[in-house]
N, C-alpha and C. Protein backbone atom coordinates (compact mmCIF):
# COMPACT_ATOMS: atom_id res chain seq x y z
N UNK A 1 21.67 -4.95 -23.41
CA UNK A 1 22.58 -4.99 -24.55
C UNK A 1 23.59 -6.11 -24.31
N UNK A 2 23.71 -6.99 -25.38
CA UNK A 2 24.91 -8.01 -24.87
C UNK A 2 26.22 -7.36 -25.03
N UNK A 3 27.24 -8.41 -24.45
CA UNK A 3 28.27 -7.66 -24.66
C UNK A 3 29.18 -7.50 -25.32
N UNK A 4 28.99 -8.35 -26.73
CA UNK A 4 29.67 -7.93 -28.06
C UNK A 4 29.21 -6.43 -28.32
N UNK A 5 27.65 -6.51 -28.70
CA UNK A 5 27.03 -4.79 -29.04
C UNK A 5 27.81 -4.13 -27.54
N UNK A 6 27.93 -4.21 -27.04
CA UNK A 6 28.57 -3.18 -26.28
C UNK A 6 29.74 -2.97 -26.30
N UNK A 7 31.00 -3.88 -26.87
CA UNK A 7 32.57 -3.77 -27.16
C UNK A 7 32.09 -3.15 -28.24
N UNK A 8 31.28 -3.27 -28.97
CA UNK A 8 31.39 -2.64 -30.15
C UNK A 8 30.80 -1.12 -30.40
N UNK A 9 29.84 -0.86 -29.92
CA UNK A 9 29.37 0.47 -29.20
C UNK A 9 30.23 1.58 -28.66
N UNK A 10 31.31 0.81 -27.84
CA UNK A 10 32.35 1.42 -27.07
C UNK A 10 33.56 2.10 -28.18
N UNK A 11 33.84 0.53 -28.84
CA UNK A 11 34.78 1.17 -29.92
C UNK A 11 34.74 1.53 -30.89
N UNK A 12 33.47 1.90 -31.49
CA UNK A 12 33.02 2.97 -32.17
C UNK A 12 32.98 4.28 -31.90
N UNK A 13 32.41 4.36 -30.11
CA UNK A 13 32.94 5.45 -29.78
C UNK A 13 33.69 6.42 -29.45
N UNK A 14 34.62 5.49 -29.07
CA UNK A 14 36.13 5.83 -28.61
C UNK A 14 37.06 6.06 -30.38
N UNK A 15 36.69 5.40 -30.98
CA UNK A 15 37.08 5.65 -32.43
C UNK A 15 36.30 7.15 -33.12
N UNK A 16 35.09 7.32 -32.61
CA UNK A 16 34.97 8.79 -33.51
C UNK A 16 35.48 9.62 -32.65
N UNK A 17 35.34 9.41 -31.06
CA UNK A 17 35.95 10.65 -30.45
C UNK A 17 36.95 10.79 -30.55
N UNK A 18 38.50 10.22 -30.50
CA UNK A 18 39.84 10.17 -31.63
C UNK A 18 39.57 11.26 -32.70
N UNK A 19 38.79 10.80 -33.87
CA UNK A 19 38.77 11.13 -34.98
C UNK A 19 38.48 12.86 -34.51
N UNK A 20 37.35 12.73 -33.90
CA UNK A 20 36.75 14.32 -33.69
C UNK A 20 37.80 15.43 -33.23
N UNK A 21 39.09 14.65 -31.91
CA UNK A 21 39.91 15.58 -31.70
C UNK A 21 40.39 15.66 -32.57
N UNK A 22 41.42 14.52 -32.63
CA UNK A 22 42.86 14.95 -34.17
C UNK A 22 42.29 15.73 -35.36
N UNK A 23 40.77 15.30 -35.76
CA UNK A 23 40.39 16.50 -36.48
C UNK A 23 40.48 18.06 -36.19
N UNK A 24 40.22 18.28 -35.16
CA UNK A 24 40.34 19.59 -34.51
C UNK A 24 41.60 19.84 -34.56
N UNK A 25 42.37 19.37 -33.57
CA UNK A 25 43.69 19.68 -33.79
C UNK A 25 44.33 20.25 -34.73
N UNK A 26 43.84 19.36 -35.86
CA UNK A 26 44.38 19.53 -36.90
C UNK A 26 44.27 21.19 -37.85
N UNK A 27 43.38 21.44 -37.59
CA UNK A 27 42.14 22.55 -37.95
C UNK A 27 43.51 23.73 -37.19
N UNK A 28 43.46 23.13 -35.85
CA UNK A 28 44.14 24.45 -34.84
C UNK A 28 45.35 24.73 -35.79
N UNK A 29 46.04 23.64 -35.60
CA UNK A 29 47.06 23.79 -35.65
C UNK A 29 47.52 24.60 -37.48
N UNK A 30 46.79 23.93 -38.54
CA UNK A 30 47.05 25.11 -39.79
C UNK A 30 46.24 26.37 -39.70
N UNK A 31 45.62 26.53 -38.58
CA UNK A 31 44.61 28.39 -38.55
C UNK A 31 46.33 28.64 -37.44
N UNK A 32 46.82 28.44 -37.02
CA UNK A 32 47.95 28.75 -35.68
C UNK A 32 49.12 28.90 -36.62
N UNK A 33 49.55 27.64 -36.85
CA UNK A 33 50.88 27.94 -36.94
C UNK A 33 51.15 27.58 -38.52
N UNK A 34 50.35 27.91 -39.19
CA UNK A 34 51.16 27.83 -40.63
C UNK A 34 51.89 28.66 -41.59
N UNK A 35 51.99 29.51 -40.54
CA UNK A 35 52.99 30.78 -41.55
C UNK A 35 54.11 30.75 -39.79
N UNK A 36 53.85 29.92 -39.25
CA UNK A 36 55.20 29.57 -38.35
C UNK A 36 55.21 28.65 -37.54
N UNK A 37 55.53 29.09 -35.97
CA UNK A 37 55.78 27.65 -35.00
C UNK A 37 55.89 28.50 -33.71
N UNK A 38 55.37 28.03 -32.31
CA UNK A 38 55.40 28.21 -31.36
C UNK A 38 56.50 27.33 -30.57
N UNK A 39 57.10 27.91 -29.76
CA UNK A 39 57.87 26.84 -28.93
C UNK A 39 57.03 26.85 -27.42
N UNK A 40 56.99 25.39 -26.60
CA UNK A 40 56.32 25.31 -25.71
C UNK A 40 57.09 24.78 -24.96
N UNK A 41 58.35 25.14 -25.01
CA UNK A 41 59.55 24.53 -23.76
C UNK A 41 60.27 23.42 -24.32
N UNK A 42 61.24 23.12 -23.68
CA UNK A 42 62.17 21.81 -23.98
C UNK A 42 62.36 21.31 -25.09
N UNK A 43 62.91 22.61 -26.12
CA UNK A 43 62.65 22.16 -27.21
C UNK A 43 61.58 21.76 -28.36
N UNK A 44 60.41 21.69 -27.30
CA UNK A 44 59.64 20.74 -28.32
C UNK A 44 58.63 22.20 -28.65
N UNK A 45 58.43 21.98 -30.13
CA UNK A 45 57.60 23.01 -31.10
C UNK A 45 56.39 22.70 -31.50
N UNK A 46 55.67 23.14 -31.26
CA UNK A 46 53.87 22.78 -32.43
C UNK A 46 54.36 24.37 -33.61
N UNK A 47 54.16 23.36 -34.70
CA UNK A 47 54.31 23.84 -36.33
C UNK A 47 52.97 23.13 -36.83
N UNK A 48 53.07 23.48 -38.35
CA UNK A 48 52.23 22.66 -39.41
C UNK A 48 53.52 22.04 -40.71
N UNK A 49 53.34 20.76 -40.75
CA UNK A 49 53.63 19.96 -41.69
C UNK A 49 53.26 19.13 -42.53
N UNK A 50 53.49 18.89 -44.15
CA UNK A 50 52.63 17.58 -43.96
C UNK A 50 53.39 16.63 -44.59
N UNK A 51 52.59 15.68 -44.69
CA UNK A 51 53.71 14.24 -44.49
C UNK A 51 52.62 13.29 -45.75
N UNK A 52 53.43 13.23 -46.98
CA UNK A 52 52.99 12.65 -47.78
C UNK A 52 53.26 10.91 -47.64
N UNK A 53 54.16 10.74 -46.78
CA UNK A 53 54.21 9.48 -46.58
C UNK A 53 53.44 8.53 -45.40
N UNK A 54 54.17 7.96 -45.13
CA UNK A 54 53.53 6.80 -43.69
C UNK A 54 54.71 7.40 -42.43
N UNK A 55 55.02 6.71 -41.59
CA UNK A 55 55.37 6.90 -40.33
C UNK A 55 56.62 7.33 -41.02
N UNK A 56 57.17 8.50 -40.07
CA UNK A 56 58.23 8.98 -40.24
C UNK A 56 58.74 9.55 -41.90
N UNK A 57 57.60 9.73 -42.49
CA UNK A 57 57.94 10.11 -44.24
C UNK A 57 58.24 9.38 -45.10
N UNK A 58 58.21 7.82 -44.75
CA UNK A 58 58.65 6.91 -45.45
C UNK A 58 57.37 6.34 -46.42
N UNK A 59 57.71 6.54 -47.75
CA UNK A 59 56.74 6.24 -48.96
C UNK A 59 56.20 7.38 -49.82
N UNK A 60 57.24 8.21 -49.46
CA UNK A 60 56.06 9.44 -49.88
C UNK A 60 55.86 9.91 -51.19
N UNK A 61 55.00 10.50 -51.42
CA UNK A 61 54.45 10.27 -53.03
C UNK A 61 53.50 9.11 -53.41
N UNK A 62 53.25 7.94 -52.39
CA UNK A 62 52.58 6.74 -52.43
C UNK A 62 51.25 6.63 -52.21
N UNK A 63 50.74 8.13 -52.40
CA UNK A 63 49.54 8.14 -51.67
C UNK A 63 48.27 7.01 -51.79
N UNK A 64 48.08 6.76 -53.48
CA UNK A 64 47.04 5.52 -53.56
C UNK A 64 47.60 4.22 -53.08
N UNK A 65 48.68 3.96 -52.66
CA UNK A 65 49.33 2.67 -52.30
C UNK A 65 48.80 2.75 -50.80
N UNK A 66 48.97 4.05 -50.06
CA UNK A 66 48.71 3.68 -48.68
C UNK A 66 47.61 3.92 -48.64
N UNK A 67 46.94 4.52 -49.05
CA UNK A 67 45.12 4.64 -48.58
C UNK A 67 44.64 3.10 -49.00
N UNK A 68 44.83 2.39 -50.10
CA UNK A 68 44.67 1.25 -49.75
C UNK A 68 44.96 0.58 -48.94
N UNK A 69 46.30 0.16 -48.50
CA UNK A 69 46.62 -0.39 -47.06
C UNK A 69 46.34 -0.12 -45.67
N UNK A 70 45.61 1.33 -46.22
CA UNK A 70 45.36 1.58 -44.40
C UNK A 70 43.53 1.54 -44.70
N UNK A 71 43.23 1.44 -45.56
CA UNK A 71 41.67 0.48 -45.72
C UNK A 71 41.69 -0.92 -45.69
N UNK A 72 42.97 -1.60 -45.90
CA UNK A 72 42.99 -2.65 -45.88
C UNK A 72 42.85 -3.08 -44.43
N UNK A 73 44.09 -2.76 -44.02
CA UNK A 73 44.40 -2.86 -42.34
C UNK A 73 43.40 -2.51 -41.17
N UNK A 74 42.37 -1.38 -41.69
CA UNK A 74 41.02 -1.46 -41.02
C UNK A 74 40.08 -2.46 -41.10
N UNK A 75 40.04 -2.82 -42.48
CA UNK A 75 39.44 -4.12 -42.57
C UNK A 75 40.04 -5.36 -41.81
N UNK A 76 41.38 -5.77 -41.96
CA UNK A 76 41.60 -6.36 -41.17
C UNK A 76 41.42 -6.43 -39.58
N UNK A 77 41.71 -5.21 -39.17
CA UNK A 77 41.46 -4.69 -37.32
C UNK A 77 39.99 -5.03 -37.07
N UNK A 78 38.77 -4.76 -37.96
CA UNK A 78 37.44 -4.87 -37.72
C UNK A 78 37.70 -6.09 -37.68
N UNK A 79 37.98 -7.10 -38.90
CA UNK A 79 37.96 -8.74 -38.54
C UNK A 79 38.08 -9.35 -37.42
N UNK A 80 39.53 -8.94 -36.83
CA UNK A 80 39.93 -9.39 -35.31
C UNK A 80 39.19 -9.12 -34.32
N UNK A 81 38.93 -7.75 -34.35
CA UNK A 81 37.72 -7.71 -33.20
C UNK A 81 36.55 -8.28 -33.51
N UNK A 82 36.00 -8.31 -34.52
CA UNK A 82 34.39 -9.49 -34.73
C UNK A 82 34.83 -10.70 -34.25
N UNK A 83 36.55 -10.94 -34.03
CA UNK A 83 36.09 -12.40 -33.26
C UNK A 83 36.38 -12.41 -32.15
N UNK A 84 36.25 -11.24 -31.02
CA UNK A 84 35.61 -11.72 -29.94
C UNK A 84 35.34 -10.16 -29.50
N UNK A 85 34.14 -9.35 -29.81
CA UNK A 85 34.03 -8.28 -29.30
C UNK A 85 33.65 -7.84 -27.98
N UNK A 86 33.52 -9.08 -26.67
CA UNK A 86 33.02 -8.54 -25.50
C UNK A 86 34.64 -8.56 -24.76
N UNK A 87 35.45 -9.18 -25.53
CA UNK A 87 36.93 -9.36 -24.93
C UNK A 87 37.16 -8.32 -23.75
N UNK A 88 37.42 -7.94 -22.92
CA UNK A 88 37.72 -6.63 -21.46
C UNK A 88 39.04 -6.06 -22.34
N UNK A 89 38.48 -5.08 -22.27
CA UNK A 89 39.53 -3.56 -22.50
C UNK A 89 39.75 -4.02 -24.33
N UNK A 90 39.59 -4.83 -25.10
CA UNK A 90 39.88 -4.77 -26.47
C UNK A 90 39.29 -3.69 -26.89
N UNK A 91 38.15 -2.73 -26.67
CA UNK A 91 37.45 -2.04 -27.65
C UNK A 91 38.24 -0.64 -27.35
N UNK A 92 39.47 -0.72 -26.12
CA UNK A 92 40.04 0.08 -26.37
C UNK A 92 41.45 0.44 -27.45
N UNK A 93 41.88 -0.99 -27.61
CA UNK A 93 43.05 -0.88 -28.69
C UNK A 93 42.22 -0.36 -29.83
N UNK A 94 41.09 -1.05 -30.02
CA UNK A 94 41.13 -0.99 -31.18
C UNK A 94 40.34 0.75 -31.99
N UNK A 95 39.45 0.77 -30.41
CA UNK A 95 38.80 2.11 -30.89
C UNK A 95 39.88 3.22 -31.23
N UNK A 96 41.37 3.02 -29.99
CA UNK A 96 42.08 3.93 -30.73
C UNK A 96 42.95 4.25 -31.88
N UNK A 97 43.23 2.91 -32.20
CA UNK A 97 43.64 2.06 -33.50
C UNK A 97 42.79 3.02 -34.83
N UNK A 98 41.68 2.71 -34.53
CA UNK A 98 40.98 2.79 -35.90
C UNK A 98 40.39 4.35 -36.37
N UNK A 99 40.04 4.89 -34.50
CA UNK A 99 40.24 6.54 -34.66
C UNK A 99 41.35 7.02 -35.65
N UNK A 100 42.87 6.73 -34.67
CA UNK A 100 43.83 7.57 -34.99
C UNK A 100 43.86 7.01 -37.04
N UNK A 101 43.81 5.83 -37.58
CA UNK A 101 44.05 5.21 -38.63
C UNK A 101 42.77 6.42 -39.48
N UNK A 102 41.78 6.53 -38.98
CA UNK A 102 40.73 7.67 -39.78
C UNK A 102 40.57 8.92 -40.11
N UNK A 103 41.54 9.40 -38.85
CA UNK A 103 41.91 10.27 -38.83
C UNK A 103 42.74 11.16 -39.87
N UNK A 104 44.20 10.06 -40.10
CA UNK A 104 45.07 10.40 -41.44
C UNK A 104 44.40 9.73 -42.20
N UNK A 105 43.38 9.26 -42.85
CA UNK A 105 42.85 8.59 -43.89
C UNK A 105 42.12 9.90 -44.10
N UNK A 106 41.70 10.61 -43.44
CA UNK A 106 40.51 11.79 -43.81
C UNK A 106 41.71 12.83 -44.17
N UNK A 107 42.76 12.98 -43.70
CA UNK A 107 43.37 13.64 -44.14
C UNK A 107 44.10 13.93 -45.46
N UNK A 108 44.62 12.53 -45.57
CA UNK A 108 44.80 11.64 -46.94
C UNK A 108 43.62 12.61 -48.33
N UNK A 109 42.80 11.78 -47.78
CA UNK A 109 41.55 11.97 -48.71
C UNK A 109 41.47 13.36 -48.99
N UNK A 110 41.41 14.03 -48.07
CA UNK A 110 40.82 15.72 -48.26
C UNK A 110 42.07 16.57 -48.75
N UNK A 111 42.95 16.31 -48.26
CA UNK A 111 44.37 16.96 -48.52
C UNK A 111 45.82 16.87 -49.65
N UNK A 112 45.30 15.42 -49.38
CA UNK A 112 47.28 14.62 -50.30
C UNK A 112 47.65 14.41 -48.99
N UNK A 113 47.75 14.76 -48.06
CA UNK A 113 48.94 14.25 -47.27
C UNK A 113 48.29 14.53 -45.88
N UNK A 114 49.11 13.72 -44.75
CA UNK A 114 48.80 14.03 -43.63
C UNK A 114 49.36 15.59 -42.66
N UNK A 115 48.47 15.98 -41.89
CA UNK A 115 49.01 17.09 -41.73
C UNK A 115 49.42 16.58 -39.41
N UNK A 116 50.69 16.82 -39.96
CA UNK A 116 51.31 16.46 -38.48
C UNK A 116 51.53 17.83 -38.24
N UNK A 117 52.12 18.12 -36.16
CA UNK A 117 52.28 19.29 -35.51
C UNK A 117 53.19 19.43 -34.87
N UNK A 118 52.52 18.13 -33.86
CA UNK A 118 53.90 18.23 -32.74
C UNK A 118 54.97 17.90 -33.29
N UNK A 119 56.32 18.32 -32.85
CA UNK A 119 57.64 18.86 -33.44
C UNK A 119 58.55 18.49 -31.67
N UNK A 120 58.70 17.52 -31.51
CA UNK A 120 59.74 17.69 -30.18
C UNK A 120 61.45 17.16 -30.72
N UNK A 121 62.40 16.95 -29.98
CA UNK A 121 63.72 17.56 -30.97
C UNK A 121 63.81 16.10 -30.62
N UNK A 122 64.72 16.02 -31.84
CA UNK A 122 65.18 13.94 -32.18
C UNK A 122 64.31 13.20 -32.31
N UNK A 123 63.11 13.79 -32.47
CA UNK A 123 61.95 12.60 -33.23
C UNK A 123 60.90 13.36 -34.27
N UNK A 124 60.83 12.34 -35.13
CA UNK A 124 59.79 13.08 -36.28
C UNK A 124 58.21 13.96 -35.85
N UNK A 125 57.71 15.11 -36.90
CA UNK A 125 56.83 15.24 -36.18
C UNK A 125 55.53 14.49 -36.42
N UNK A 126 54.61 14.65 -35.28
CA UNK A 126 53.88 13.81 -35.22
C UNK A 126 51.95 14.29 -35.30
N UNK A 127 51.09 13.58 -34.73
CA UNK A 127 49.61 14.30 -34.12
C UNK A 127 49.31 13.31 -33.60
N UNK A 128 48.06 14.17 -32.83
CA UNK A 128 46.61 12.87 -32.46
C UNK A 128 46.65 11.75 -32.79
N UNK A 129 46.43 11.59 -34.21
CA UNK A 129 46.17 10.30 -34.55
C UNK A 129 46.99 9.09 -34.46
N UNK A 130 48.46 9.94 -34.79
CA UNK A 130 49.55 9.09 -34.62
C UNK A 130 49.68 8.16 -32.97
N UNK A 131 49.53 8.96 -32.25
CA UNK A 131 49.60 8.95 -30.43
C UNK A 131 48.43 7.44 -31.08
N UNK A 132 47.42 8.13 -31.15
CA UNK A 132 46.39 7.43 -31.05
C UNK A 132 46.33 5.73 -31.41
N UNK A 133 47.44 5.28 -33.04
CA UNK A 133 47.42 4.57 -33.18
C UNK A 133 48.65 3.78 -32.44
N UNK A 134 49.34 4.32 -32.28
CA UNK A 134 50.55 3.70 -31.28
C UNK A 134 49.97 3.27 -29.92
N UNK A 135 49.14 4.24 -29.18
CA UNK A 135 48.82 3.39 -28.28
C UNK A 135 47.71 2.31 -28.35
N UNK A 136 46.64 2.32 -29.91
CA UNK A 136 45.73 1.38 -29.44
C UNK A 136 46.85 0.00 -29.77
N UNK A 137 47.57 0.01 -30.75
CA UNK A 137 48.61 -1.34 -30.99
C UNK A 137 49.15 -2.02 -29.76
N UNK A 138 49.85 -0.79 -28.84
CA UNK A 138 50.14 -1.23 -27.92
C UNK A 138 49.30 -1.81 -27.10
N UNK A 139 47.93 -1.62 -26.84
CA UNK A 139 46.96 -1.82 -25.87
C UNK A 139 46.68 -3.34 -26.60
N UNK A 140 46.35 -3.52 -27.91
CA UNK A 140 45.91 -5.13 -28.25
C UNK A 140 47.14 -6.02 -27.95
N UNK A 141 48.60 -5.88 -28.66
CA UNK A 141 49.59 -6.59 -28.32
C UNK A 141 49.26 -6.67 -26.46
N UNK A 142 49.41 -5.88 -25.68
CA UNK A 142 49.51 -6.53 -24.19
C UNK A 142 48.25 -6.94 -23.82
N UNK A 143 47.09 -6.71 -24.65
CA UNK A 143 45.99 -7.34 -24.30
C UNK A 143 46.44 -9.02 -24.69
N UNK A 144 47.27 -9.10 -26.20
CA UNK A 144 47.25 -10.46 -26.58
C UNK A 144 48.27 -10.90 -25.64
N UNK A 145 49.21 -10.63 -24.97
CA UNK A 145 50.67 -11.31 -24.38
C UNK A 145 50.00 -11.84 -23.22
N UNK A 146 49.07 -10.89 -22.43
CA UNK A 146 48.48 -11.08 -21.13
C UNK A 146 47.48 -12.63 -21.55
N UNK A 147 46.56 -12.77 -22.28
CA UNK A 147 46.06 -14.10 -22.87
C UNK A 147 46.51 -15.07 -23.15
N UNK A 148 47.81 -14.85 -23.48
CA UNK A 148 48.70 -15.97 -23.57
C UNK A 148 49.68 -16.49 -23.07
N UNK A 149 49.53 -15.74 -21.81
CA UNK A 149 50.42 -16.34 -21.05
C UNK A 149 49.43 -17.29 -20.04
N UNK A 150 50.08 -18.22 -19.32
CA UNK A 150 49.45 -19.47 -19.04
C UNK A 150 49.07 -19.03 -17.59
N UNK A 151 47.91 -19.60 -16.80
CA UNK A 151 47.28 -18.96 -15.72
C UNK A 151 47.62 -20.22 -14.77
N UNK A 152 47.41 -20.17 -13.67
CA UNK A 152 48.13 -21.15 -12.81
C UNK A 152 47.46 -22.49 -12.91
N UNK A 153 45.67 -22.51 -13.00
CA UNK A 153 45.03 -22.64 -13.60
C UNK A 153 45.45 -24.54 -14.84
N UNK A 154 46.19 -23.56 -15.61
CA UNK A 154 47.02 -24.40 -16.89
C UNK A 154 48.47 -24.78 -16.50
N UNK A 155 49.44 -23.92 -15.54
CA UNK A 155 49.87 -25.33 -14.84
C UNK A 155 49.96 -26.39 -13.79
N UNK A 156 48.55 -26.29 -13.74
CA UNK A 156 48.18 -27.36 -13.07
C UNK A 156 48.24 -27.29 -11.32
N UNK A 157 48.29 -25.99 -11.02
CA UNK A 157 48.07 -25.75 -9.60
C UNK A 157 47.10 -25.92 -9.29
């Protein structure tokens, strides 16, 4: 197998297995706690919520505005990786990128709104998918910073 089909293999897979938990999760968490909330220490609560907007509730009511943009933005994420899919460790930003992004898109779709859980105190609540897309962003940004920074190589050692 070369090793584009194989970045790409990878982050397909790592993208449905995402999808498969936060789906579950999701499942748990309105059969658990939707007629309440568990506390699991330090404050922090698993509830059921849902969140008609984007990050942190912002847009809400927007629902056909963001299901386009977050089809858009997949389209875009697939672009970037078609141009260089054997890249080392990319098929992990992006598999989790595009999991966690499918995740609330299925939710979107099936529901109206996303259904978040975790509940910890001074920050909005959140899920799976969310985790999911925060860290694949993070994983491409330091994949891109690490590439661009200059190797000794380029100055001339």
């Amino acid at each position: 197998m070369s090793p584009s089909a194989l970045g790409w293999l990878r982050a397909i897979a790592l993208a449905s297995f995402v999808l498969v938990i936060d789906q579950a999760t999701k499942q748990i968490a309105v059969a658990e706690f939707g007629d309440g909330d568990a506390s699991i220490g330090l404050g922090f609560r698993l509830v059921e919520v849902r969140n008609d907007g984007v990050a942190f509730g912002l847009f809400g009511g927007g629902e056909a505005i963001v299901i386009v943009v977050t089809m858009a933005a997949l389209a875009l994420v697939a672009g970037y990786f078609a141009l260089d899919p054997a890249r080392p460790w990319l098929w992990v930003g992006i598999g989790l990128l595009t999991g966690g992004a499918l995740g609330n898109l299925a939710d979107r779709l099936r529901e109206g709104s996303v259904i978040d859980f975790f509940d910890p105190p001074a920050w909005p609540t959140f899920n799976v998918a969310d985790v999911a897309i925060v860290a694949g962003i993070a994983t491409i940004v330091l994949l891109q910073i690490r590439a661009d920074e200059p190797t000794e190589h380029d100055a001339g050692a």
